[in-house]
N, C-alpha and C. Protein backbone atom coordinates (compact mmCIF):
# COMPACT_ATOMS: atom_id res chain seq x y z
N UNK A 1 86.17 100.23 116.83
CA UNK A 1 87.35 99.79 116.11
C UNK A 1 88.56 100.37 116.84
N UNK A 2 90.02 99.56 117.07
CA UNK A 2 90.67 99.93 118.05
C UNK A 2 91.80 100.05 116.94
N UNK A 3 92.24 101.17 117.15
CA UNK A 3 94.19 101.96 116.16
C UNK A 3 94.98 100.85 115.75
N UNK A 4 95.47 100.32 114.68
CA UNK A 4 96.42 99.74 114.21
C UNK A 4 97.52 99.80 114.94
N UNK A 5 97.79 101.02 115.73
CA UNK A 5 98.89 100.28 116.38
C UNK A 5 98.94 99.57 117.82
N UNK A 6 97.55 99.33 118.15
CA UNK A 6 97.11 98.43 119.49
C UNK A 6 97.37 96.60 118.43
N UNK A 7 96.91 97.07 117.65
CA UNK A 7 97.07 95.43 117.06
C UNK A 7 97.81 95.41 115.61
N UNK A 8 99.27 95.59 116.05
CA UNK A 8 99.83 96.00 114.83
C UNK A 8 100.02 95.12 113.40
N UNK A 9 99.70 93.37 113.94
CA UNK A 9 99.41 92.53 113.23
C UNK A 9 98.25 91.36 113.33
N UNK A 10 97.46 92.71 113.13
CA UNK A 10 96.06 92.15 112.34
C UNK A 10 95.96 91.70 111.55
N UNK A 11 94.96 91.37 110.77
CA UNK A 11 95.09 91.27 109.24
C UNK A 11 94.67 92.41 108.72
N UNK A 12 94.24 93.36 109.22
CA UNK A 12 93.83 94.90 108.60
C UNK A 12 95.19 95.36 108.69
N UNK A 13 95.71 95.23 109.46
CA UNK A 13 96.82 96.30 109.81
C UNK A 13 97.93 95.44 109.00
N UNK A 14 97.89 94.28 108.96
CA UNK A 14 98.87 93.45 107.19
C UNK A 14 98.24 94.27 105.75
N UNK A 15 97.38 94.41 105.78
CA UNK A 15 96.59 94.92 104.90
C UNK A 15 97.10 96.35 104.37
N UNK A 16 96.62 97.31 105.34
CA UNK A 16 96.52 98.68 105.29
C UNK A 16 98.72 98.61 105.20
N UNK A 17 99.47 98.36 106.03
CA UNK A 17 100.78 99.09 106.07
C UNK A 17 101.39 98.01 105.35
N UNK A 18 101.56 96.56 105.22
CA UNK A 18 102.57 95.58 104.50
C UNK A 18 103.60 96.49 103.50
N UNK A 19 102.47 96.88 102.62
CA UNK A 19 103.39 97.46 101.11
C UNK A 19 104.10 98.47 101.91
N UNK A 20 103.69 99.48 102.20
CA UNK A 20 104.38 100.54 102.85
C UNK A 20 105.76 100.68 103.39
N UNK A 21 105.90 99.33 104.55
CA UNK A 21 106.76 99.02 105.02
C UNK A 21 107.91 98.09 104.42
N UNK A 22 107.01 97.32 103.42
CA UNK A 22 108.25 96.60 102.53
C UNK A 22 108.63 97.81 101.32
N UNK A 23 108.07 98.36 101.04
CA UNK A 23 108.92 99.61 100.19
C UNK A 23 109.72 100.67 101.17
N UNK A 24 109.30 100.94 102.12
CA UNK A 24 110.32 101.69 102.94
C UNK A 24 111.00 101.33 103.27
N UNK A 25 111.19 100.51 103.72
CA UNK A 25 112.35 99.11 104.61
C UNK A 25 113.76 99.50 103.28
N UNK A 26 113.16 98.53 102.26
CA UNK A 26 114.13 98.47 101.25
C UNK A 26 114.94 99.95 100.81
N UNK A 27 114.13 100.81 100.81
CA UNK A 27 114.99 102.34 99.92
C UNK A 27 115.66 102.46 101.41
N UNK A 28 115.55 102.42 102.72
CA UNK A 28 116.22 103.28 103.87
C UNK A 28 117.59 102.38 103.64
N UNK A 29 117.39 100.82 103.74
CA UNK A 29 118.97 99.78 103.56
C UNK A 29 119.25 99.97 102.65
N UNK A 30 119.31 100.78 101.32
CA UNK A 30 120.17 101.17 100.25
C UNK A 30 120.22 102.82 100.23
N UNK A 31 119.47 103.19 101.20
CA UNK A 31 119.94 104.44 100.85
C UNK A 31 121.42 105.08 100.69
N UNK A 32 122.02 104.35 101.04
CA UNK A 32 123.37 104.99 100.77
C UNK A 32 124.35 104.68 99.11
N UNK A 33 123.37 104.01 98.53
CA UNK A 33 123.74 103.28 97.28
C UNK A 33 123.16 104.53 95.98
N UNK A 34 123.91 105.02 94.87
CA UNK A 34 123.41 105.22 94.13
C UNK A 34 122.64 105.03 93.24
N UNK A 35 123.26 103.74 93.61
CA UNK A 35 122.70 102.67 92.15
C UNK A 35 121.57 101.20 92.80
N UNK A 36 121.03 101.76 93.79
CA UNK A 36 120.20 100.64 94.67
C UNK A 36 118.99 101.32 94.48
N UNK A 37 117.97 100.89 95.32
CA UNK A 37 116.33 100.73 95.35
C UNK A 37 115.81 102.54 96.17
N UNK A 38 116.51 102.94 96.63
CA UNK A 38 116.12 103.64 97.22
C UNK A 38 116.00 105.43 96.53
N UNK A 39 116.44 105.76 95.14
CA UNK A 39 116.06 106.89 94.35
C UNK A 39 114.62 106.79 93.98
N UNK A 40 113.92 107.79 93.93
CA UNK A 40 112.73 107.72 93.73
C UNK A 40 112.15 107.34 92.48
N UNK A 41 113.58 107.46 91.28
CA UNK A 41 113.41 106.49 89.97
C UNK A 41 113.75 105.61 89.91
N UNK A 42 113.99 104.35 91.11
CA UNK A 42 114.96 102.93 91.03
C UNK A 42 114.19 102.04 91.21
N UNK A 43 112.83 102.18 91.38
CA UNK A 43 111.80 100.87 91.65
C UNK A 43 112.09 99.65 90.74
N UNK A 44 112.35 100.16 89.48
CA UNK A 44 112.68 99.30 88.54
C UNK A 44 113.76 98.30 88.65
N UNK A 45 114.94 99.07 89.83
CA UNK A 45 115.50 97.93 90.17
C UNK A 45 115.33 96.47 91.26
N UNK A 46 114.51 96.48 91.21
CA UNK A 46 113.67 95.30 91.99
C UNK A 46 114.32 94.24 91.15
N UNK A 47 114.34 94.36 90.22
CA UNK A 47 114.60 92.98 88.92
C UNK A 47 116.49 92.55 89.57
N UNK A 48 117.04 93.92 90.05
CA UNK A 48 118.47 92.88 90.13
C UNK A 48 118.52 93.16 91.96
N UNK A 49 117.72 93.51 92.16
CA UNK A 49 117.97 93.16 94.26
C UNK A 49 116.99 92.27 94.87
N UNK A 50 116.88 91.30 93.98
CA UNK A 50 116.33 89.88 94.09
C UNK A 50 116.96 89.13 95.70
N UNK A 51 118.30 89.44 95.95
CA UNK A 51 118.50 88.76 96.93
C UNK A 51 118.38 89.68 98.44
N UNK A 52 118.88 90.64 98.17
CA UNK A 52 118.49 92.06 99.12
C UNK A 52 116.89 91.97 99.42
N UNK A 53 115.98 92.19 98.51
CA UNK A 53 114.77 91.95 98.81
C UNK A 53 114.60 90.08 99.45
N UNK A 54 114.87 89.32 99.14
CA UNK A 54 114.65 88.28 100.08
C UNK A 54 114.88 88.15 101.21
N UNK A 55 116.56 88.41 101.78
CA UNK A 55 116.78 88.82 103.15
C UNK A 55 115.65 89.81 103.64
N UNK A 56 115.72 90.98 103.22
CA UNK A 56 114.53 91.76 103.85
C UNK A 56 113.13 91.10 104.04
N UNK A 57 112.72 90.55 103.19
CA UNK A 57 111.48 89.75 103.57
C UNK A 57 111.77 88.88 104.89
N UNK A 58 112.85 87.92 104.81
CA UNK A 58 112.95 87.29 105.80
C UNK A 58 113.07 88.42 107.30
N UNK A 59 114.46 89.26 107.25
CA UNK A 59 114.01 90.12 108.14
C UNK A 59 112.77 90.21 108.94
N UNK A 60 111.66 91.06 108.18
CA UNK A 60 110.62 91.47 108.31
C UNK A 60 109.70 90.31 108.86
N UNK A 61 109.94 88.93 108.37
CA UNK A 61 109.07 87.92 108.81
C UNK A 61 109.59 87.87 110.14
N UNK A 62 110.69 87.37 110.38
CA UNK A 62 111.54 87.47 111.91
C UNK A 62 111.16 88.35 113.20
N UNK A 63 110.95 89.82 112.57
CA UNK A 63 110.54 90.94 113.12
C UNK A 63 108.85 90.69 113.79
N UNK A 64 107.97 89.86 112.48
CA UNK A 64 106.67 89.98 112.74
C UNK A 64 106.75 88.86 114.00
N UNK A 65 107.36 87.66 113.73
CA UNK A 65 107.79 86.20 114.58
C UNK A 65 107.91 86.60 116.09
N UNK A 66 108.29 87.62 116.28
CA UNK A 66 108.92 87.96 117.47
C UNK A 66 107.69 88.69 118.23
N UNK A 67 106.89 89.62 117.15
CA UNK A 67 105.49 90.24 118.16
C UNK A 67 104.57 89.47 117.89
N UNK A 68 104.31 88.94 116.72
CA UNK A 68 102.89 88.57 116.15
C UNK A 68 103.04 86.68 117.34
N UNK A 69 101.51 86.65 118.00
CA UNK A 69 101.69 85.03 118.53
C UNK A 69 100.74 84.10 118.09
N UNK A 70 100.45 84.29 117.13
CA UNK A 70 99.60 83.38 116.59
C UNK A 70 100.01 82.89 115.15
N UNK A 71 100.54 81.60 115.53
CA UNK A 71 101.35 81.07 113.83
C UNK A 71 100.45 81.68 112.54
N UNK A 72 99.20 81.26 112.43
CA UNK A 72 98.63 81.52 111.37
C UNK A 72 98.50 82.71 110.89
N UNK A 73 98.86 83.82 111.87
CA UNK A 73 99.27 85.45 111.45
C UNK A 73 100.14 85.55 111.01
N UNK A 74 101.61 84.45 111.33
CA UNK A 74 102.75 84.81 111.45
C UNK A 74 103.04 84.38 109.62
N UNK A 75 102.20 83.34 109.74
CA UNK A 75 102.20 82.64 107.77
C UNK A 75 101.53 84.08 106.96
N UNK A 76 100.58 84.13 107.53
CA UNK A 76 99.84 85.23 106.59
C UNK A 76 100.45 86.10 106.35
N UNK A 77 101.26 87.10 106.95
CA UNK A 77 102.37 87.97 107.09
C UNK A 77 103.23 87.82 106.46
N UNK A 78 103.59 86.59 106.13
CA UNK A 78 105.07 86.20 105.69
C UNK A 78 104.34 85.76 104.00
N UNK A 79 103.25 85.43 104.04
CA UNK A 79 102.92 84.95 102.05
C UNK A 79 102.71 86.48 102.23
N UNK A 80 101.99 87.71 102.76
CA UNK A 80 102.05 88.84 101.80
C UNK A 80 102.78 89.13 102.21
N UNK A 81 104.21 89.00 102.65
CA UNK A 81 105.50 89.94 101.80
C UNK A 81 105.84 89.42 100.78
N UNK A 82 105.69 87.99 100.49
CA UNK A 82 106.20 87.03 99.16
C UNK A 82 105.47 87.76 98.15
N UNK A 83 104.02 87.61 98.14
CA UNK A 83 103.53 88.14 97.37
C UNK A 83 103.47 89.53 96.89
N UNK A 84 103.74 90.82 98.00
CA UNK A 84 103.65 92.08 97.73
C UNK A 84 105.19 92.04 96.58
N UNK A 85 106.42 91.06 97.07
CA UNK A 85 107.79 90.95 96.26
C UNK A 85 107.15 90.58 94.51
N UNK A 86 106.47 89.63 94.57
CA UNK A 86 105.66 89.09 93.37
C UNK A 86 105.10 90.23 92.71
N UNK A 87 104.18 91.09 92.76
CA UNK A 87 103.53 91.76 92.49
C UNK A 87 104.85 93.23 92.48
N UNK A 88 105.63 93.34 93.42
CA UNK A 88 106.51 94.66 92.37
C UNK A 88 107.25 94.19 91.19
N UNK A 89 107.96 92.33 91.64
CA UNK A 89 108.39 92.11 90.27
C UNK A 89 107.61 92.04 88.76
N UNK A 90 106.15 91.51 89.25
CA UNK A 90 105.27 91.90 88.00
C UNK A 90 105.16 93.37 87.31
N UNK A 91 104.97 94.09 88.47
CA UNK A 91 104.81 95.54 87.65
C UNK A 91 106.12 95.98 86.76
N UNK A 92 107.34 95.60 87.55
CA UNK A 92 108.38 96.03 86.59
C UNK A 92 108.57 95.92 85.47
N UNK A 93 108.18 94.12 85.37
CA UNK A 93 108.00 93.43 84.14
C UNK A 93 107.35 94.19 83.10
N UNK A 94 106.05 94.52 83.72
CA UNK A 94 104.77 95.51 83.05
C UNK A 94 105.62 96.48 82.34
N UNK A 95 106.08 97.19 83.21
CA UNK A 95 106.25 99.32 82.72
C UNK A 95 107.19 98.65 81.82
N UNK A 96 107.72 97.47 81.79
CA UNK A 96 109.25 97.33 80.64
C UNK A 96 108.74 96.90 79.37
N UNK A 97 107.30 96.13 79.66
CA UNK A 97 106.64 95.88 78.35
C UNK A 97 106.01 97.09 77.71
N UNK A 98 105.89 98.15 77.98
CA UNK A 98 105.08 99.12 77.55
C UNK A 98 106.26 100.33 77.83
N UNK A 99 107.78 99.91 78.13
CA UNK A 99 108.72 100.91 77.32
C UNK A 99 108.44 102.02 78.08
N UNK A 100 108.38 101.98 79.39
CA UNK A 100 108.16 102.99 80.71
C UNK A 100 109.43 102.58 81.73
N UNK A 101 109.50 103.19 82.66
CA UNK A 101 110.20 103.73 83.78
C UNK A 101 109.49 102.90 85.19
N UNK A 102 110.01 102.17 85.71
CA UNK A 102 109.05 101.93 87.15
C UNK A 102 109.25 102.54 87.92
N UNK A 103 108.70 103.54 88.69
CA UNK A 103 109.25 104.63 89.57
C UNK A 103 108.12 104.42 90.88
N UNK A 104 108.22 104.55 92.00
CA UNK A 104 107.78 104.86 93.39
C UNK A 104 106.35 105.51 93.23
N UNK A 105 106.69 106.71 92.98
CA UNK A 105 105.04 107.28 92.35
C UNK A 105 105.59 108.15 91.25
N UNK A 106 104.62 108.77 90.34
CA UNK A 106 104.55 108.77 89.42
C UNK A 106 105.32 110.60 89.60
N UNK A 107 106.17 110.85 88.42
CA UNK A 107 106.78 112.36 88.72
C UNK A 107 106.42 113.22 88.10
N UNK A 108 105.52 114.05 88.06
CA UNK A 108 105.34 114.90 87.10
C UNK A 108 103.99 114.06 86.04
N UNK A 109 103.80 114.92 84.72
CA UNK A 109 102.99 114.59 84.24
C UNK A 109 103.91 113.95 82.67
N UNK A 110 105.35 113.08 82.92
CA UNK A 110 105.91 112.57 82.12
C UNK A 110 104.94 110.97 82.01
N UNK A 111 104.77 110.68 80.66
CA UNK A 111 103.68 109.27 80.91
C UNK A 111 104.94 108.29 80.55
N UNK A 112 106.35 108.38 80.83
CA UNK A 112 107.70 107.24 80.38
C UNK A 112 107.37 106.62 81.98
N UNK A 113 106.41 107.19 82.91
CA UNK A 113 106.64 106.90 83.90
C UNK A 113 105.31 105.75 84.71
N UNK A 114 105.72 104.79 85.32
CA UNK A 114 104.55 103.63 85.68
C UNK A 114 104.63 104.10 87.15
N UNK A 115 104.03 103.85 88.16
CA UNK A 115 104.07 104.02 89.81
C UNK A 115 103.96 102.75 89.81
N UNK A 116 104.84 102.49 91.29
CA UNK A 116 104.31 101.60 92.07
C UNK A 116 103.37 101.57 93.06
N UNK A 117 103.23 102.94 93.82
CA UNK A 117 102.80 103.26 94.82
C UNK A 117 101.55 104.17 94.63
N UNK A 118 100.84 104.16 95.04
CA UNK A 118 99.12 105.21 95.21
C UNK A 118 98.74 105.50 96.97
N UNK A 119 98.22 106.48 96.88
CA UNK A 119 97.46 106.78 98.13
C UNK A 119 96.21 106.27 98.02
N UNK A 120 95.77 106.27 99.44
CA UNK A 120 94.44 105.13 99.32
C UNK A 120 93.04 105.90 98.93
N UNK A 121 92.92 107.50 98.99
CA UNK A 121 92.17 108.02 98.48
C UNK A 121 92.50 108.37 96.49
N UNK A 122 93.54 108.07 96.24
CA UNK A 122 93.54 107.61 94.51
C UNK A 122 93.58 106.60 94.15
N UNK A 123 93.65 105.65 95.05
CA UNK A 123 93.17 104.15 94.37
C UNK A 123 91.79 103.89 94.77
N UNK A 124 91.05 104.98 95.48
CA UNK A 124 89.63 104.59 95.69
C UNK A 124 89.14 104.87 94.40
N UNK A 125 89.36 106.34 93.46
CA UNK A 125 89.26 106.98 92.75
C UNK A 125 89.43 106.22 91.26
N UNK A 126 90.58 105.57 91.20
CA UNK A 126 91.13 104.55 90.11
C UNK A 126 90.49 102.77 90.63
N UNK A 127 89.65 102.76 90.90
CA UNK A 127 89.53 100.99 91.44
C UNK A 127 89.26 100.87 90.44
N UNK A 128 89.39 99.51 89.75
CA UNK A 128 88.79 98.72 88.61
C UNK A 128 89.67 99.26 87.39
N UNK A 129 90.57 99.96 87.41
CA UNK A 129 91.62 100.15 86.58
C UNK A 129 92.30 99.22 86.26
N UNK A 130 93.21 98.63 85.07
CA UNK A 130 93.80 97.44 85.26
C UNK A 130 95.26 98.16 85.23
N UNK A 131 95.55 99.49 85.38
CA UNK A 131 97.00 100.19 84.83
C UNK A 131 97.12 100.80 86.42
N UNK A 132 96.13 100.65 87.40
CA UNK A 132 96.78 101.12 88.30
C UNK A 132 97.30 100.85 89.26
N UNK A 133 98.74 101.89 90.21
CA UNK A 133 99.62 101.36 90.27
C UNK A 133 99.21 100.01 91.97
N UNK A 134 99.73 99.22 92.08
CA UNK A 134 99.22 98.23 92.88
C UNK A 134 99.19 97.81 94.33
N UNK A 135 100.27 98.95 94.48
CA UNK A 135 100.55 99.50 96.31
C UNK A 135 100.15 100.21 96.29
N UNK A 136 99.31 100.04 97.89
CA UNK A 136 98.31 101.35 98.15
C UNK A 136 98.92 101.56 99.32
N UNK A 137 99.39 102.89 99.88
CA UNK A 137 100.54 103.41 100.94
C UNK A 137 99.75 104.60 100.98
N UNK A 138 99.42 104.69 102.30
CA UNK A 138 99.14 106.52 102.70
C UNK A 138 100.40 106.98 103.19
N UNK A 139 100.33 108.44 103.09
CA UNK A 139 100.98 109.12 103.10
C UNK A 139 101.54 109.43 104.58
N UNK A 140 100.76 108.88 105.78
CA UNK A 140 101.04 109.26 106.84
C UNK A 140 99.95 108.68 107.36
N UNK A 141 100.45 107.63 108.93
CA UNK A 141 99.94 106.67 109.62
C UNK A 141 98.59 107.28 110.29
N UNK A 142 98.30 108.28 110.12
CA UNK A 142 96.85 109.25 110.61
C UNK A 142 95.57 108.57 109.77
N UNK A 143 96.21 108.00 108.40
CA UNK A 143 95.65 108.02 107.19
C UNK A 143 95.13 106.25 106.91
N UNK A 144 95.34 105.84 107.98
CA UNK A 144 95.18 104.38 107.55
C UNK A 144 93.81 103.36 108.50
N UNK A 145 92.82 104.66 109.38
CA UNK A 145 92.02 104.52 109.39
C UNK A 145 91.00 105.61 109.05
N UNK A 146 89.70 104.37 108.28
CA UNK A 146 88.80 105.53 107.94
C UNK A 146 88.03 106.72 108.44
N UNK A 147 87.66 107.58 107.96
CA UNK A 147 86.91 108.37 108.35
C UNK A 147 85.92 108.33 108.49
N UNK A 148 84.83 109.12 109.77
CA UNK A 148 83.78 109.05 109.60
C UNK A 148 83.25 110.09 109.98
N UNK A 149 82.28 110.33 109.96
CA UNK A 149 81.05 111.41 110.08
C UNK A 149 80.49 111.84 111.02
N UNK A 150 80.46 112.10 112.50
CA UNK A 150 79.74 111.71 113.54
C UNK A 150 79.05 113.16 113.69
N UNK A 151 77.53 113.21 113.64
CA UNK A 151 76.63 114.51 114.15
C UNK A 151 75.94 114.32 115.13
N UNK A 152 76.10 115.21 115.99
CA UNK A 152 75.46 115.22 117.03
C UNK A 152 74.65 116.17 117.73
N UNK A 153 73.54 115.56 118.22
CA UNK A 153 72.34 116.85 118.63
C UNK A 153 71.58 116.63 119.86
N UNK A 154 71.36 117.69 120.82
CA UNK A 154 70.84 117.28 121.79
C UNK A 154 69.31 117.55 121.91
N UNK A 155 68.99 117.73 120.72
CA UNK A 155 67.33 117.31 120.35
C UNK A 155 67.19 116.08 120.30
N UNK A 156 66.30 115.19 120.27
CA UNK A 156 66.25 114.08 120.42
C UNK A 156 65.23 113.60 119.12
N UNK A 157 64.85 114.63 118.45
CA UNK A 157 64.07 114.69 117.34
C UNK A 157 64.75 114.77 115.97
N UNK A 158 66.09 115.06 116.24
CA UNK A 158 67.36 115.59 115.05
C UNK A 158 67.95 114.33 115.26
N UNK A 159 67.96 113.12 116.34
CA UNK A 159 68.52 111.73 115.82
C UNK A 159 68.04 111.26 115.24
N UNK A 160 69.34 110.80 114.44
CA UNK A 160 68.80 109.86 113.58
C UNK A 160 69.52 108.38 114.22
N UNK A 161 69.30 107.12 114.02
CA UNK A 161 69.84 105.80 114.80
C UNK A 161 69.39 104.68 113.93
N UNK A 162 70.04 104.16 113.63
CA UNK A 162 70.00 102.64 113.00
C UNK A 162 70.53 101.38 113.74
N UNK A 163 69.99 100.88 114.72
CA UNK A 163 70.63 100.32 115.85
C UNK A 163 70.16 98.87 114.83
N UNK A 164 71.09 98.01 115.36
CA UNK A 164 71.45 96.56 114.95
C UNK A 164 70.18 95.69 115.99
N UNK A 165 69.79 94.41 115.38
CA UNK A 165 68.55 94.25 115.81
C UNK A 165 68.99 93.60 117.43
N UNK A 166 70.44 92.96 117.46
CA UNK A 166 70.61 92.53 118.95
C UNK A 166 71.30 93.55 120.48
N UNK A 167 71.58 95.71 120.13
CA UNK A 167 71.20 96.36 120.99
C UNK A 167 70.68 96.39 121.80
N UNK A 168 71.23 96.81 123.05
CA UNK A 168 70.67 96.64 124.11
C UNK A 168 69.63 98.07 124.09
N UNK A 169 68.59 97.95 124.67
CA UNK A 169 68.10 99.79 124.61
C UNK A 169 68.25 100.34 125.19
N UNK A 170 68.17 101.77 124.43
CA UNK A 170 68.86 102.81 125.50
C UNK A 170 68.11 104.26 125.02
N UNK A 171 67.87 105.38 126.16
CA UNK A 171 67.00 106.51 125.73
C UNK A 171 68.16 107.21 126.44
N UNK A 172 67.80 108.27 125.67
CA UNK A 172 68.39 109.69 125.72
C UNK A 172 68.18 110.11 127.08
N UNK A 173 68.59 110.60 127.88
CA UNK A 173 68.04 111.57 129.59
C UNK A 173 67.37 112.73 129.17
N UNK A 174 66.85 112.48 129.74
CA UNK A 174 66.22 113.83 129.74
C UNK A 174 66.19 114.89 131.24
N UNK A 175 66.03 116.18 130.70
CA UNK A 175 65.84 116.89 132.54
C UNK A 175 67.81 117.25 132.84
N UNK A 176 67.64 118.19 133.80
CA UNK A 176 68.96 118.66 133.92
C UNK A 176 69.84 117.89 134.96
N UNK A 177 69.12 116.83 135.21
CA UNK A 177 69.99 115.81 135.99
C UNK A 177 70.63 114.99 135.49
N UNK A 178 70.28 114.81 133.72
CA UNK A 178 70.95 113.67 132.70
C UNK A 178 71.94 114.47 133.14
């Protein structure tokens, strides 16, 4: 498997960073606003930067237009930012029906408060929740491929191998010339 940022528009790599980047994008172009998207309690204003968030989508599609060369990436890219926009305006909707706060992630252990945002090891934790929050954003681009396990032994009796049935074969060396 080759780093997200060799193929920065994959569909894994739409996958894994989209939300991320459409929530960051937006708080850095208002950061200078008090009263805009970018306080860590303003998620909720999604409901009136309806047009701010559209330019930015477009932006961002423009941006992908320019690296991504394959149209049908370039569509795919461009319905999930529509949709990731869809899905924060739903949640807002949500936390307002249930008389909450829409906030970025969640602050403290106040429950006035809904997230938008989760790390991908607490939404592994929360899957099948219907309250949880619906962007999954790691915390840092280290974090957005998985982990794995790798043991290794130069006994040849301590491997273990599950090779796929079309492997080519291959043995271990043996002798101090391996």
């Amino acid at each position: 498997m080759e780093a997200l940022s060799v193929t920065p528009s994959s569909p894994t790599a739409l996958d894994r960073g989209i939300d991320g980047v459409l929530v960051s994008a937006a708080r850095v172009l208002q950061a200078h606003r008090t009263d805009g998207l970018s306080p860590e309690r303003a998620a909720w204003r999604v409901r009136d930067e309806q047009d701010a968030l559209a330019a930015l989508v477009d932006r961002l599609h423009a941006r992908i237009r320019t690296a991504a060369q394959l149209d049908d990436l370039m569509a795919q890219a461009h319905q999930r930012l529509i949709n990731r926009l869809d899905q924060w305006n739903a949640r807002g909707r949500y936390a307002g029906k249930l008389s909450k706060t829409l906030v970025y992630e969640r602050t403290g252990d106040n429950d006035s408060y809904l997230p938008l945002l989760i790390s991908p090891e607490n939404a592994k934790a929360h899957q099948g929740q219907p309250d949880r929050a619906p962007f999954v954003v790691a915390h840092s681009m280290r974090e957005v491929q998985p982990e794995i396990n790798l043991l290794v032994s130069p006994l040849p009796e301590r491997l273990f191998v599950v090779e796929p049935d079309d492997a080519p074969s291959w043995e271990l060396p043996e002798g101090e010339d391996a």
